[in-house]
Protein backbone atom coordinates (compact mmCIF):
# COMPACT_ATOMS: atom_id res chain seq x y z
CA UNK A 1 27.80 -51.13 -5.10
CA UNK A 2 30.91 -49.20 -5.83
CA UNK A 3 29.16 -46.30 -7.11
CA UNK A 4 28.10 -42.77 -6.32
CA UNK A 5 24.40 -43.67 -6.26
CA UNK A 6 24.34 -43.83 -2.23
CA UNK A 7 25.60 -40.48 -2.13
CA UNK A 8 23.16 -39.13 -4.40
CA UNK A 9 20.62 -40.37 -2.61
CA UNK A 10 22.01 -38.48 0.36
CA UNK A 11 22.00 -35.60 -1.11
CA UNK A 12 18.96 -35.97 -2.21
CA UNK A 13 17.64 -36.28 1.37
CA UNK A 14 19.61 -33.40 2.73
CA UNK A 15 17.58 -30.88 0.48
CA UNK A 16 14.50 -32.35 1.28
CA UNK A 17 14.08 -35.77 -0.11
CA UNK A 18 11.91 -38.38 1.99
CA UNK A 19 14.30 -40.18 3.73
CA UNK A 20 12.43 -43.55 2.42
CA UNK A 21 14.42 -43.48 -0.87
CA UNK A 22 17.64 -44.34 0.98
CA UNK A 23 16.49 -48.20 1.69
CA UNK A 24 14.10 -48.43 -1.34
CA UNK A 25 14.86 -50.71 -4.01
CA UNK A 26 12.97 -48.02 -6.53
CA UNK A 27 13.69 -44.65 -5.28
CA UNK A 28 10.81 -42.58 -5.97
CA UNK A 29 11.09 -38.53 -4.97
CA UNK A 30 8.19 -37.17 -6.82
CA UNK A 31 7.63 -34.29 -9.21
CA UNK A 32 6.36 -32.37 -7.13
CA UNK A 33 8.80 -32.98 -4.12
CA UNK A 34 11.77 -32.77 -7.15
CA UNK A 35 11.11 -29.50 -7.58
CA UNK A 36 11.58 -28.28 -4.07
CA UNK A 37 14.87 -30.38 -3.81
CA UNK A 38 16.59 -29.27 -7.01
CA UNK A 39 15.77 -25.60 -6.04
CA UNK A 40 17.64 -26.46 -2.57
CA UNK A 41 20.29 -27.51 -3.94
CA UNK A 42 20.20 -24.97 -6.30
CA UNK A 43 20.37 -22.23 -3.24
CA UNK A 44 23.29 -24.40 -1.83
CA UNK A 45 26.06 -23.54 -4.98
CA UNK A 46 24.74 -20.45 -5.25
CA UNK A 47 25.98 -19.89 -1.35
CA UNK A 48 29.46 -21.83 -2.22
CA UNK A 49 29.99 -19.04 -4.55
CA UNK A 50 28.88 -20.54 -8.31
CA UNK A 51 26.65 -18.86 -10.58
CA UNK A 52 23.46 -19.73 -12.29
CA UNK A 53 22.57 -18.37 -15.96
CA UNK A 54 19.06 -19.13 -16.85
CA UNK A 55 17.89 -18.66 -20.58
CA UNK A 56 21.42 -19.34 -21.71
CA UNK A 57 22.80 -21.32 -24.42
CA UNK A 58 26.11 -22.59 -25.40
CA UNK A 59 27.14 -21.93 -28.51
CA UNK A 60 30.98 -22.92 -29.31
CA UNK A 61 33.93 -23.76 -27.95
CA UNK A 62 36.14 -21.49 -27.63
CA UNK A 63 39.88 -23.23 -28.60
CA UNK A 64 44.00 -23.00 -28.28
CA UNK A 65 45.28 -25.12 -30.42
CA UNK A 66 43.81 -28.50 -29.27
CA UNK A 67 42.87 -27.04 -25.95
CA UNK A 68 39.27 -25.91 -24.48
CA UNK A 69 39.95 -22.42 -23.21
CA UNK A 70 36.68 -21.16 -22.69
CA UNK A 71 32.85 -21.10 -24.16
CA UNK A 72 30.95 -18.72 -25.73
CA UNK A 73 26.88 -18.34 -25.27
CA UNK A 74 24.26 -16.36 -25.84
CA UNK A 75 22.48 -14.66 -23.41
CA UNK A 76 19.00 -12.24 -23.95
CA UNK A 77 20.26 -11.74 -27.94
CA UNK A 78 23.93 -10.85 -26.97
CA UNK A 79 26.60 -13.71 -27.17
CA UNK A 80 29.34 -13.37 -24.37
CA UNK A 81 32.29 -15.47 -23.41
CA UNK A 82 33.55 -16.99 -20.45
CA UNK A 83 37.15 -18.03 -19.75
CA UNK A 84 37.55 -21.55 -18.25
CA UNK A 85 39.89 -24.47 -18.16
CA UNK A 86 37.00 -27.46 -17.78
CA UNK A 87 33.59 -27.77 -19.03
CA UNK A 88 31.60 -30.54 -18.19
CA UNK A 89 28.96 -31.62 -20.72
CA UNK A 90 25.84 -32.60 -19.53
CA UNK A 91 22.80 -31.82 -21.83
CA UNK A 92 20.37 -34.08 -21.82
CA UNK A 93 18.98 -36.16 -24.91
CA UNK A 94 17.16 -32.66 -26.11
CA UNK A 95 20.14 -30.24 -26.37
CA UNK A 96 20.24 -30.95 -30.43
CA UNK A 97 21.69 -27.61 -31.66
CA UNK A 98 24.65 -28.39 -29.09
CA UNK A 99 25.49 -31.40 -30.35
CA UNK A 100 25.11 -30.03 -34.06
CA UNK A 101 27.87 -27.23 -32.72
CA UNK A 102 30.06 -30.25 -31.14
CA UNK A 103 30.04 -32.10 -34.12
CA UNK A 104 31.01 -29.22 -36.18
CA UNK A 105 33.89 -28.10 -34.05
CA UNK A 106 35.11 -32.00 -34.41
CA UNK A 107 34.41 -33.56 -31.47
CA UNK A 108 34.46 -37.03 -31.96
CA UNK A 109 31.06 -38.74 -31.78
CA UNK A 110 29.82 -42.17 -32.09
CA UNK A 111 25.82 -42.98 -32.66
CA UNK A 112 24.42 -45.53 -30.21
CA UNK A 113 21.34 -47.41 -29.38
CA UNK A 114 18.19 -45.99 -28.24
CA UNK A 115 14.81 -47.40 -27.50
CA UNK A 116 11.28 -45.23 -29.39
CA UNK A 117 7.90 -46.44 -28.17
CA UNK A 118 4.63 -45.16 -26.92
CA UNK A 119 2.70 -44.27 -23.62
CA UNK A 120 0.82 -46.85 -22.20
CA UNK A 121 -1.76 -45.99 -19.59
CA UNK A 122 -4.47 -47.78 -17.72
CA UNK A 123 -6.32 -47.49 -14.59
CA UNK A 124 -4.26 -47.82 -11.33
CA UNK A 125 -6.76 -49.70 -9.45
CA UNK A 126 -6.19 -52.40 -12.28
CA UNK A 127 -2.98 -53.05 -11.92
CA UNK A 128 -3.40 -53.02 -7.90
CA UNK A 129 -5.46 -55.85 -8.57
CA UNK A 130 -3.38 -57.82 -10.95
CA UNK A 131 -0.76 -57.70 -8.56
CA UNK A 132 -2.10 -57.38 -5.12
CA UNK A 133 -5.59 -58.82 -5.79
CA UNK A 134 -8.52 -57.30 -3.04
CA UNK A 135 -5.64 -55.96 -0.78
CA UNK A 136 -4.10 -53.56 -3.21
CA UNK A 137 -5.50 -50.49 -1.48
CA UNK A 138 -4.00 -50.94 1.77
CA UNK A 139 -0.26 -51.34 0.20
CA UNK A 140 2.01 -48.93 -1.84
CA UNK A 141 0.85 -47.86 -5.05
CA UNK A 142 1.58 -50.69 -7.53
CA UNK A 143 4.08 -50.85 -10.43
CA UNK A 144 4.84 -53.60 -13.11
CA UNK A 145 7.85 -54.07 -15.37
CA UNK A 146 7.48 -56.23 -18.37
CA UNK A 147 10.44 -57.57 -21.14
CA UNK A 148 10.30 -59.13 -24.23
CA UNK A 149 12.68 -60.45 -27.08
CA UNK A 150 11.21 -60.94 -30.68
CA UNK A 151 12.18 -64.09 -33.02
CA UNK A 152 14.79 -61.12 -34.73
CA UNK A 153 16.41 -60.53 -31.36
CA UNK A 154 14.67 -57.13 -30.99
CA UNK A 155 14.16 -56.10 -27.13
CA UNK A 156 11.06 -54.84 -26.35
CA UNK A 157 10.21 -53.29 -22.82
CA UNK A 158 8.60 -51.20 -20.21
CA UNK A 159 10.40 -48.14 -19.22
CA UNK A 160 9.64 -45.60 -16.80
CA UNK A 161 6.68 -46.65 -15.23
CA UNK A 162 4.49 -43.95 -13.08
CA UNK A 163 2.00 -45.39 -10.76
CA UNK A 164 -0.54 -43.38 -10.06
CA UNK A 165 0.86 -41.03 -12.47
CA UNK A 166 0.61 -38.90 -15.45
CA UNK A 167 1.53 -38.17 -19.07
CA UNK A 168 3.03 -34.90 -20.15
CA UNK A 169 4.05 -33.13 -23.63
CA UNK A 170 7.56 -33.17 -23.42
CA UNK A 171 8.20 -31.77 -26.61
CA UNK A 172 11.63 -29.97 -27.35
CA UNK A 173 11.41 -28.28 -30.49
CA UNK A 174 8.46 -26.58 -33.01
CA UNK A 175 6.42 -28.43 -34.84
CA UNK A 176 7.56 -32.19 -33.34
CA UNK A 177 6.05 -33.96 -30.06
CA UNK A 178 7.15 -35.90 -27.54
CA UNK A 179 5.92 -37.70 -24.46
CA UNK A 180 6.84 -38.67 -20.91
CA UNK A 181 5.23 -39.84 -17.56
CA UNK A 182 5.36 -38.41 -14.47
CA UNK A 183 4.46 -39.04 -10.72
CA UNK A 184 3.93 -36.99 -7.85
CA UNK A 185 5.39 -38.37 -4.14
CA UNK A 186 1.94 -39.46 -3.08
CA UNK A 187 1.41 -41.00 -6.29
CA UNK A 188 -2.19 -41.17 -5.49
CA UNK A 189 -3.68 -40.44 -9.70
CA UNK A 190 -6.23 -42.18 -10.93
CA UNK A 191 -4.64 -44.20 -13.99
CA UNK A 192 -0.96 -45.16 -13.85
CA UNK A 193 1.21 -45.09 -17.49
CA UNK A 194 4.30 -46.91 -18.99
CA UNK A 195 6.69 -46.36 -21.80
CA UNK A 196 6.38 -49.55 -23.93
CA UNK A 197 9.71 -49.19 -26.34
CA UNK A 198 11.30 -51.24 -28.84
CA UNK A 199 15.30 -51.03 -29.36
CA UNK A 200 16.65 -49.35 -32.26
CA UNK A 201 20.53 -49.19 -33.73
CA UNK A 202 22.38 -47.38 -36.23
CA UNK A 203 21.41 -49.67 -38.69
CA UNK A 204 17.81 -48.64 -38.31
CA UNK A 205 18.49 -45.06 -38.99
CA UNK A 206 20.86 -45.75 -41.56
CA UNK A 207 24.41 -44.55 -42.57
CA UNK A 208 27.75 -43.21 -39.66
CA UNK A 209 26.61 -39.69 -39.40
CA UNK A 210 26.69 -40.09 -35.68
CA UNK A 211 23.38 -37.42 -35.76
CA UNK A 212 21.21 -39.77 -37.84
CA UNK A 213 19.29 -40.92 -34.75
CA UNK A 214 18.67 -37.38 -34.21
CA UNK A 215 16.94 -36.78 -37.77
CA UNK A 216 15.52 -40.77 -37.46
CA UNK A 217 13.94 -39.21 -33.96
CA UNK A 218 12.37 -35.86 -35.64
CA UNK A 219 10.80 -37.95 -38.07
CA UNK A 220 8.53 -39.83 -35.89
CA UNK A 221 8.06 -36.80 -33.66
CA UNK A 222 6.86 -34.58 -36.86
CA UNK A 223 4.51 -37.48 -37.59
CA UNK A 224 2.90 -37.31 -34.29
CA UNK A 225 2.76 -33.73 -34.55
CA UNK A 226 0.81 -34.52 -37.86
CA UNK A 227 -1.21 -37.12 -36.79
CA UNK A 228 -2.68 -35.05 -33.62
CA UNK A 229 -2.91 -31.90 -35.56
CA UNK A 230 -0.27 -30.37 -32.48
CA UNK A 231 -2.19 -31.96 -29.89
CA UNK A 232 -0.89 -35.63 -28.28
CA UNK A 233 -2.67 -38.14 -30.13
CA UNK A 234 -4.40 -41.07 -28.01
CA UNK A 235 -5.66 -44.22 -29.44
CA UNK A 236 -7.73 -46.85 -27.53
CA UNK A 237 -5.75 -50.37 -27.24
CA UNK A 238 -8.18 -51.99 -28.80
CA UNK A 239 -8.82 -49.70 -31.68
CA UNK A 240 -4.97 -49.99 -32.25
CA UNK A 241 -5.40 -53.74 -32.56
């Protein structure tokens, strides 16, 4: 309540957004609407006087004594620098040479929990039914969240679940894969999907190197690689049973 999420949201709606995610209790934009909105916004701090470099990456720090005093990166083969007082880290999960670099140049780091799983998908029409029985098709597309704790206090859980959606390679580096899911506004597919996840900790990937979720992470996403000779694998439910 005493967050910024309201006036994301709003911003959100002034580049194009439908208005409906401001009184939603699941705000739900869309792929396909995202795209339009980010590229608004986009347009917007370009016209307040930023600047945008695509197909750049951030190699170091660049350092005064204890200071940040600029960054260098690399840029179409040639690595540059740029003078600033601030940076403002915000890389995503996938960024793993970056936080090889931070780690070398000592910033302090501390691994953390994180939750690995598989999609789940199934047809949307049967989980309108489950939860809306013969009426499903004349209300909004229907979603589900599920929980679950083991006997060894392990959570398992839905996460990120796409009605109507799709699943996508979201793979980050050679040779490893990774999944997501995906909806567009209308969210009118035929099958909707689910990330079912279990919990892991530090103590599943073993040792302090605060990067040992990163190697425990490449070695399930080489094995899926493997397993679906570069191609996602899929399994039947009941075959996996």
């Amino acid at each position: 309540p005493s967050g910024r999420n309201r006036k994301v949201l709003e911003c959100f709606v002034a580049h194009g957004a439908p208005e409906e995610i401001l009184y939603m209790q699941k705000p739900h934009i869309g792929t396909d609407k995202l795209r339009e909105v980010v590229r608004s916004i986009r347009e917007e701090i370009l016209a307040l006087g930023a600047t945008v470099h695509f197909d750049t990456r951030f190699v170091r720090f660049l350092l005064q004594g204890d200071r940040i005093c600029g960054v260098e990166y690399e840029q179409a083969g040639r690595i540059s620098q740029m003078a600033c007082e601030t940076v403002i880290l915000a890389t995503g999960h996938s960024a793993r040479d970056t936080f090889i670099e931070l780690k070398e140049q000592g910033v302090v780091m501390q691994p953390k929990a994180f939750a690995v799983g598989v999609r789940m998908e199934h047809p949307q029409e049967m989980i309108g039914r489950n939860q809306y029985g013969d009426l499903y098709e004349k209300l909004p597309t229907a979603d589900y969240k599920l929980t679950y704790n083991t006997g060894e206090k392990r959570g398992v859980y839905s996460f990120c679940m796409c009605p109507g959606g799709y699943i996508v390679n979201a793979s980050s580096e050679k040779g490893r894969l990774a999944v997501n899911g995906m909806s567009n506004h209308a969210r009118d597919g035929r099958n909707a999907n689910s990330a079912i996840v279990v919990t892991v900790d530090p103590s599943d990937f073993g040792g302090r190197d605060p990067l040992a979720g990163i190697a425990f992470q490449r070695k399930w996403e080489e094995a899926a690689y493997k397993a679906g000779q570069g191609k996602i694998p899929v399994q039947l439910f009941g075959d996996f049973c």
